[in-house]
C-alpha atoms as a PDB file:
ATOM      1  CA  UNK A   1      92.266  93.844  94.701  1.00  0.00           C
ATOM      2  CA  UNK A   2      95.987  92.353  94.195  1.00  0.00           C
ATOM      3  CA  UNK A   3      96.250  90.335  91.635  1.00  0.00           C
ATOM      4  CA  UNK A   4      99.628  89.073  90.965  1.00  0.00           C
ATOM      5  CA  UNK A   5      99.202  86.341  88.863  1.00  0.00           C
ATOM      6  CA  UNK A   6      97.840  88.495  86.153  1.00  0.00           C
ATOM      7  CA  UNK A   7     100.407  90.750  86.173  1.00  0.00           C
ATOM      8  CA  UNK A   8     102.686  88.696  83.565  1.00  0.00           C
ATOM      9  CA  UNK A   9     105.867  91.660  83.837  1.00  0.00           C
ATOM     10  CA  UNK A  10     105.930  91.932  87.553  1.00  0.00           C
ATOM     11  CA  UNK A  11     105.339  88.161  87.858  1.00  0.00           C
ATOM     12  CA  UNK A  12     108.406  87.556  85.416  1.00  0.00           C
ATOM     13  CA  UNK A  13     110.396  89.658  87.593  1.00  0.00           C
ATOM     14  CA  UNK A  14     110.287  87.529  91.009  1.00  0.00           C
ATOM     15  CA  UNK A  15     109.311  84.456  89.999  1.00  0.00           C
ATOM     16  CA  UNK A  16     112.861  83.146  90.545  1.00  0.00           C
ATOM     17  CA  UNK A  17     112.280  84.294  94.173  1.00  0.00           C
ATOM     18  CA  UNK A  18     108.247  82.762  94.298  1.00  0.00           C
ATOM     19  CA  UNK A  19     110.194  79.467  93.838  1.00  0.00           C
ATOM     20  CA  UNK A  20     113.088  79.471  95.831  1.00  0.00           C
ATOM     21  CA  UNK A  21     112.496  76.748  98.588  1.00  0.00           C
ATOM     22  CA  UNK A  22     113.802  78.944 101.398  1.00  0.00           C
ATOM     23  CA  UNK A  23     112.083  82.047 100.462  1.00  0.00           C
ATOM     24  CA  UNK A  24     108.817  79.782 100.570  1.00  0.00           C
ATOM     25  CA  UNK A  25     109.437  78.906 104.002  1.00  0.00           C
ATOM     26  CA  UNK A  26     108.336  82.291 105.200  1.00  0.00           C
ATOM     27  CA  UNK A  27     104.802  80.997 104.192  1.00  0.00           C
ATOM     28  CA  UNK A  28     104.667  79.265 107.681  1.00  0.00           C
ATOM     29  CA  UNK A  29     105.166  82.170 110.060  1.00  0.00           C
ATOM     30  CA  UNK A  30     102.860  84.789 111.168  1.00  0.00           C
ATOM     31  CA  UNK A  31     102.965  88.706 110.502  1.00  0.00           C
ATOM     32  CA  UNK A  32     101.152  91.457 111.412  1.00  0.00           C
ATOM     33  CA  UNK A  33      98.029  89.091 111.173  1.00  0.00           C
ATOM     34  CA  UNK A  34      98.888  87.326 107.518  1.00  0.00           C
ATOM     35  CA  UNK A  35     101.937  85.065 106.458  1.00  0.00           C
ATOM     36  CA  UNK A  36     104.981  87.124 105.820  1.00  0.00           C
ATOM     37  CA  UNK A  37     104.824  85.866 102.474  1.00  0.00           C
ATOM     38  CA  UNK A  38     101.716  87.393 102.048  1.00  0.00           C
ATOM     39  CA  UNK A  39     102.833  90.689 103.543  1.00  0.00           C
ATOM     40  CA  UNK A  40     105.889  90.952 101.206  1.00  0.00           C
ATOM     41  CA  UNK A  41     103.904  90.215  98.518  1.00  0.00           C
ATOM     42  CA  UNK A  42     101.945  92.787  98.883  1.00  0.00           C
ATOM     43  CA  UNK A  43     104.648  95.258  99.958  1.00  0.00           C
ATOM     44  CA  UNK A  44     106.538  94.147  96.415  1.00  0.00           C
ATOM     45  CA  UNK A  45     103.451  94.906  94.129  1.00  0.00           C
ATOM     46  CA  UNK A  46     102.278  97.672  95.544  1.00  0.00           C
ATOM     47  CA  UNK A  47     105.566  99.283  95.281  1.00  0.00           C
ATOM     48  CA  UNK A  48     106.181  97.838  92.146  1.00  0.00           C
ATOM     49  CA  UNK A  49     102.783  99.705  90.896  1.00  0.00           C
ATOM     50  CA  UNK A  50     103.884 102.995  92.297  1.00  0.00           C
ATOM     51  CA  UNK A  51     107.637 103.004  90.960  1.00  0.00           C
ATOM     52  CA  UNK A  52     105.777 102.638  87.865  1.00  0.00           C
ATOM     53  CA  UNK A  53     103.761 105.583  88.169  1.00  0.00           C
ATOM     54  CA  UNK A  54     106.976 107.583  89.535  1.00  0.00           C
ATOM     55  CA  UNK A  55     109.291 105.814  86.525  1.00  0.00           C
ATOM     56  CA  UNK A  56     111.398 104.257  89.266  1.00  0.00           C
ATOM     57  CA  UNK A  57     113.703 101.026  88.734  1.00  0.00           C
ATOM     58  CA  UNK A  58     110.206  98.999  89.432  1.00  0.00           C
ATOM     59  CA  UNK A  59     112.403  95.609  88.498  1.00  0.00           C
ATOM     60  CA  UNK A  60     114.465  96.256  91.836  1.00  0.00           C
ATOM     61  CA  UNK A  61     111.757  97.507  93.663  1.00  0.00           C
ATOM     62  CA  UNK A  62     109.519  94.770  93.426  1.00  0.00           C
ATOM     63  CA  UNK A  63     112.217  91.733  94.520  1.00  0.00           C
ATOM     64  CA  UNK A  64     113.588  94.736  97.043  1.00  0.00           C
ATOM     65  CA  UNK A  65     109.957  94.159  98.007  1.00  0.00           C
ATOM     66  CA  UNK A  66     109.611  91.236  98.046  1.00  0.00           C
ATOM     67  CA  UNK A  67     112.807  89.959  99.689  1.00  0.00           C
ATOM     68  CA  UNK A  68     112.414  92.853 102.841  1.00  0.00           C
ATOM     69  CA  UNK A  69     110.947  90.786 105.393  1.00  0.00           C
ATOM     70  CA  UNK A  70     113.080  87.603 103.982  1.00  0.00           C
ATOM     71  CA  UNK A  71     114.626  86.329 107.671  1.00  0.00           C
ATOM     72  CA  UNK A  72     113.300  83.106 109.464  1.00  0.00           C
ATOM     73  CA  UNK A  73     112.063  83.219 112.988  1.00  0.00           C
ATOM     74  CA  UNK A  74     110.482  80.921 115.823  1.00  0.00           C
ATOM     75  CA  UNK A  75     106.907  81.224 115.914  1.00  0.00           C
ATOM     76  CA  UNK A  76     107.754  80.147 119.321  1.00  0.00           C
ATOM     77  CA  UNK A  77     109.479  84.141 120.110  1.00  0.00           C
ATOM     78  CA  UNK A  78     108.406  85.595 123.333  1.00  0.00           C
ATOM     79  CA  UNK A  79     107.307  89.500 123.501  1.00  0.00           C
ATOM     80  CA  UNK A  80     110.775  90.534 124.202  1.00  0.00           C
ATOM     81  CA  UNK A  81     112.312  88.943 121.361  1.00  0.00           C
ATOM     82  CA  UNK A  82     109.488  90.095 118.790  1.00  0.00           C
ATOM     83  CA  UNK A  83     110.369  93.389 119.939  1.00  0.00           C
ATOM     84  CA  UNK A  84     114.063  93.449 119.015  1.00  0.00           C
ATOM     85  CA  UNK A  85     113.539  91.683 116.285  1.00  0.00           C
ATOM     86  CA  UNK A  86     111.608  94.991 114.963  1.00  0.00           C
ATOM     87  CA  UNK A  87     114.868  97.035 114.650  1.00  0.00           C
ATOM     88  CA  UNK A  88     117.391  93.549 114.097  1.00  0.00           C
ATOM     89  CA  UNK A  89     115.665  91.742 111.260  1.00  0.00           C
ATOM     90  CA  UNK A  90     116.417  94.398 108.301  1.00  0.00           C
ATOM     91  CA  UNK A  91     120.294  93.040 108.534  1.00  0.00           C
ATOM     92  CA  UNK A  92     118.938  89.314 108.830  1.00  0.00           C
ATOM     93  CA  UNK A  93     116.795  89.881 105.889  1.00  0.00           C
ATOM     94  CA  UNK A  94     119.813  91.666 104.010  1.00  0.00           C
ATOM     95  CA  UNK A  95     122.109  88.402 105.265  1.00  0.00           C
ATOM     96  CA  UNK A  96     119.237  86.148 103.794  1.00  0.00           C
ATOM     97  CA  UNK A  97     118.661  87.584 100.951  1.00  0.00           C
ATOM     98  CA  UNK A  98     122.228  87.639  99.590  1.00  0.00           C
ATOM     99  CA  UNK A  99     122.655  84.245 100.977  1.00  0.00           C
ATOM    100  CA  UNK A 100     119.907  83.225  98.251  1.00  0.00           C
ATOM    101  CA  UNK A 101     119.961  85.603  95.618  1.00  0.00           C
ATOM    102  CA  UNK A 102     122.082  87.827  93.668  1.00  0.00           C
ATOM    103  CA  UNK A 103     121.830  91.549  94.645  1.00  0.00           C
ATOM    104  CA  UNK A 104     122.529  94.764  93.324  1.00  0.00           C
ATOM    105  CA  UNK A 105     122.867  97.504  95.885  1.00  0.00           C
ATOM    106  CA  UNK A 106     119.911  99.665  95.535  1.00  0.00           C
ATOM    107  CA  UNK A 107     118.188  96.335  96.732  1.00  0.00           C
ATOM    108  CA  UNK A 108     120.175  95.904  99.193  1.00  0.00           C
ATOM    109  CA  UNK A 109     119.268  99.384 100.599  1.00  0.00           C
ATOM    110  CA  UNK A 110     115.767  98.783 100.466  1.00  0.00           C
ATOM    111  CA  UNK A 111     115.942  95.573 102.458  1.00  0.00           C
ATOM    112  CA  UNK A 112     117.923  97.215 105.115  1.00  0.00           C
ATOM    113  CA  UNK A 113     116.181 100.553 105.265  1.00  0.00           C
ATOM    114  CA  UNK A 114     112.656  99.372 104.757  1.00  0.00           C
ATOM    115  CA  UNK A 115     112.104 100.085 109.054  1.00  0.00           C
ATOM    116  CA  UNK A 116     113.105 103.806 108.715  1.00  0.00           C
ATOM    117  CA  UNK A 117     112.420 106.011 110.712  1.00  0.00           C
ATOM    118  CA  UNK A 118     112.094 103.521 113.405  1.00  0.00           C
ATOM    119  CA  UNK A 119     115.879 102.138 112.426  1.00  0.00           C
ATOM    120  CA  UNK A 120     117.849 105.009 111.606  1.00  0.00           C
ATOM    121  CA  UNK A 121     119.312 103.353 108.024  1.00  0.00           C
ATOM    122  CA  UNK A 122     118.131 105.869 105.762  1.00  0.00           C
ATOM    123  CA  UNK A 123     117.458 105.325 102.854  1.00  0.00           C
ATOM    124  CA  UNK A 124     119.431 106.342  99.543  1.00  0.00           C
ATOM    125  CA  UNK A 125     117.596 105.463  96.499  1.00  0.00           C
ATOM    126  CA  UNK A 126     113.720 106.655  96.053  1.00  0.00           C
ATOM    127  CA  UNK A 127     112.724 103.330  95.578  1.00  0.00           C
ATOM    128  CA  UNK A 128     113.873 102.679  99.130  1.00  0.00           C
ATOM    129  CA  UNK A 129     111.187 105.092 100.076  1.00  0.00           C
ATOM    130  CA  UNK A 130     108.816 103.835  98.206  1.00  0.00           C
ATOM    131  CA  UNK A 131     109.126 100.181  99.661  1.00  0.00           C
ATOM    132  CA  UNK A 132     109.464 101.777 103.055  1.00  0.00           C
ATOM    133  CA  UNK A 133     106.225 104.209 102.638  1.00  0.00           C
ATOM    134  CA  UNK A 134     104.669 100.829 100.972  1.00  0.00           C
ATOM    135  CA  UNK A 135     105.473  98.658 104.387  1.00  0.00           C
ATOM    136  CA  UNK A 136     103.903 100.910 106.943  1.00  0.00           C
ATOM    137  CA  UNK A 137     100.847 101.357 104.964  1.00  0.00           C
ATOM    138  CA  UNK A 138     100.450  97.462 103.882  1.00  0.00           C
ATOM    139  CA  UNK A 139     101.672  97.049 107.839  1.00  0.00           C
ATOM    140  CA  UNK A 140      98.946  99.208 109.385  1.00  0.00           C
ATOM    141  CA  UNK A 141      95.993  97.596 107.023  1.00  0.00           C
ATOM    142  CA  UNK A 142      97.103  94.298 107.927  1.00  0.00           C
ATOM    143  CA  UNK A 143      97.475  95.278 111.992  1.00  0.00           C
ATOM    144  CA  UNK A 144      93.675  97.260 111.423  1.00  0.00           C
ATOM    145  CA  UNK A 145      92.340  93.448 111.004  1.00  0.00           C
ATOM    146  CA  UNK A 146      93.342  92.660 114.073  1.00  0.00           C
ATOM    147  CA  UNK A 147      92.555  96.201 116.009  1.00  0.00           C
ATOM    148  CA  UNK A 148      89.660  97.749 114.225  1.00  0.00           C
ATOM    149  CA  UNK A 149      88.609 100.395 112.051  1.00  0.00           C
ATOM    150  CA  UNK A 150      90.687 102.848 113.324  1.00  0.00           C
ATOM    151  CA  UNK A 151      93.896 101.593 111.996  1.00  0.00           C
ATOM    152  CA  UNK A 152      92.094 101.086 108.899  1.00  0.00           C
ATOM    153  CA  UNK A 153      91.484 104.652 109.082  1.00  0.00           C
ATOM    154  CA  UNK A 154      94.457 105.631 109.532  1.00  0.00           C
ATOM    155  CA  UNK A 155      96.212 103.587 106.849  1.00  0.00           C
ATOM    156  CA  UNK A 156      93.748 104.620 104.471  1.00  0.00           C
ATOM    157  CA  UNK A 157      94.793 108.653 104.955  1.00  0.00           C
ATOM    158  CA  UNK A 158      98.563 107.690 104.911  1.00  0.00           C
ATOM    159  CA  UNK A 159      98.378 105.964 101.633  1.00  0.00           C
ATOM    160  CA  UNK A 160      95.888 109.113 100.410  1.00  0.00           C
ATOM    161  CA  UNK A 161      98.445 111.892 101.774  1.00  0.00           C
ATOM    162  CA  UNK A 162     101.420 109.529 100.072  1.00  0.00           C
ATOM    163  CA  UNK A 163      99.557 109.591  96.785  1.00  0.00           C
ATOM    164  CA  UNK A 164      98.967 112.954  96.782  1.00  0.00           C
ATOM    165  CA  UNK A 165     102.681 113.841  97.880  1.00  0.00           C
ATOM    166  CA  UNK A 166     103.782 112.138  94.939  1.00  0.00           C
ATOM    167  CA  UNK A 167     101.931 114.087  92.714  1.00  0.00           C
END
């Protein structure tokens, strides 16, 4: 179970992002079943946990976390645009993100990379994998709630082949 709150270090490191006013606004729109607050959330701990583990920069990896999904959208999109939005919105989030906060590049690079291998930014740093790996796994649980077990399934063996890769 996530527990942020508790975390007193990680929740040092973004809480100038948990209360920026336009960061909050992605509590209102939907993603992948969740808020897309709540799905960067859990993207940023998560990672934050494993750079950690790996002794990655964990302070830029969770607000690279955090702030990858950071673009505002119509809940009001049509199929068409959801889809391009899939390979668009790393470079909105990037654009947001810098609009609101100050930046250093390996953050930047895990914003815009976070969709590899389906965008074809890839990334530099290892903590730009991480959040990537992070995404698709958090992604896939969140999408199994919606479709099933299977997903779940599937999710749960990424995240078990990751950890073991990283050992």
């Amino acid at each position: 179970m996530m527990n942020t709150e508790l975390d007193t270090e990680y929740s040092k490191i973004v809480y100038h992002i948990l209360i920026n006013e336009e960061f909050n606004k992605i509590k209102a729109i939907e993603h992948h079943g969740v808020t897309r607050y709540e799905h960067s959330l859990k993207v940023s701990y998560y990672s934050y946990k494993i750079a950690k583990i790996l002794h990655l920069d964990y302070e830029d990896v969770a607000r690279g976390g955090l702030l990858h999904d950071f673009f505002l959208s119509s809940e009001e999109r049509n199929k068409k645009e959801r889809f391009i939005s899939t390979f668009t919105h790393p470079k909105k989030a990037v654009a947001k993100a810098i609009e609101n906060f100050e930046l250093d590049e390996k953050e930047i690079d895990m914003i815009r990379t976070h969709m590899f291998p389906i965008n074809l930014a890839i990334p530099k740093y290892a903590e730009s994998w991480v959040v990537s790996a992070v995404d698709k796994i958090v992604a896939l649980t969140e999408f199994s709630k919606t479709f099933g077990y299977r997903l779940a399934y599937i999710a749960n063996v990424y995240f078990i082949l990751l950890i073991n890769y990283l050992r």
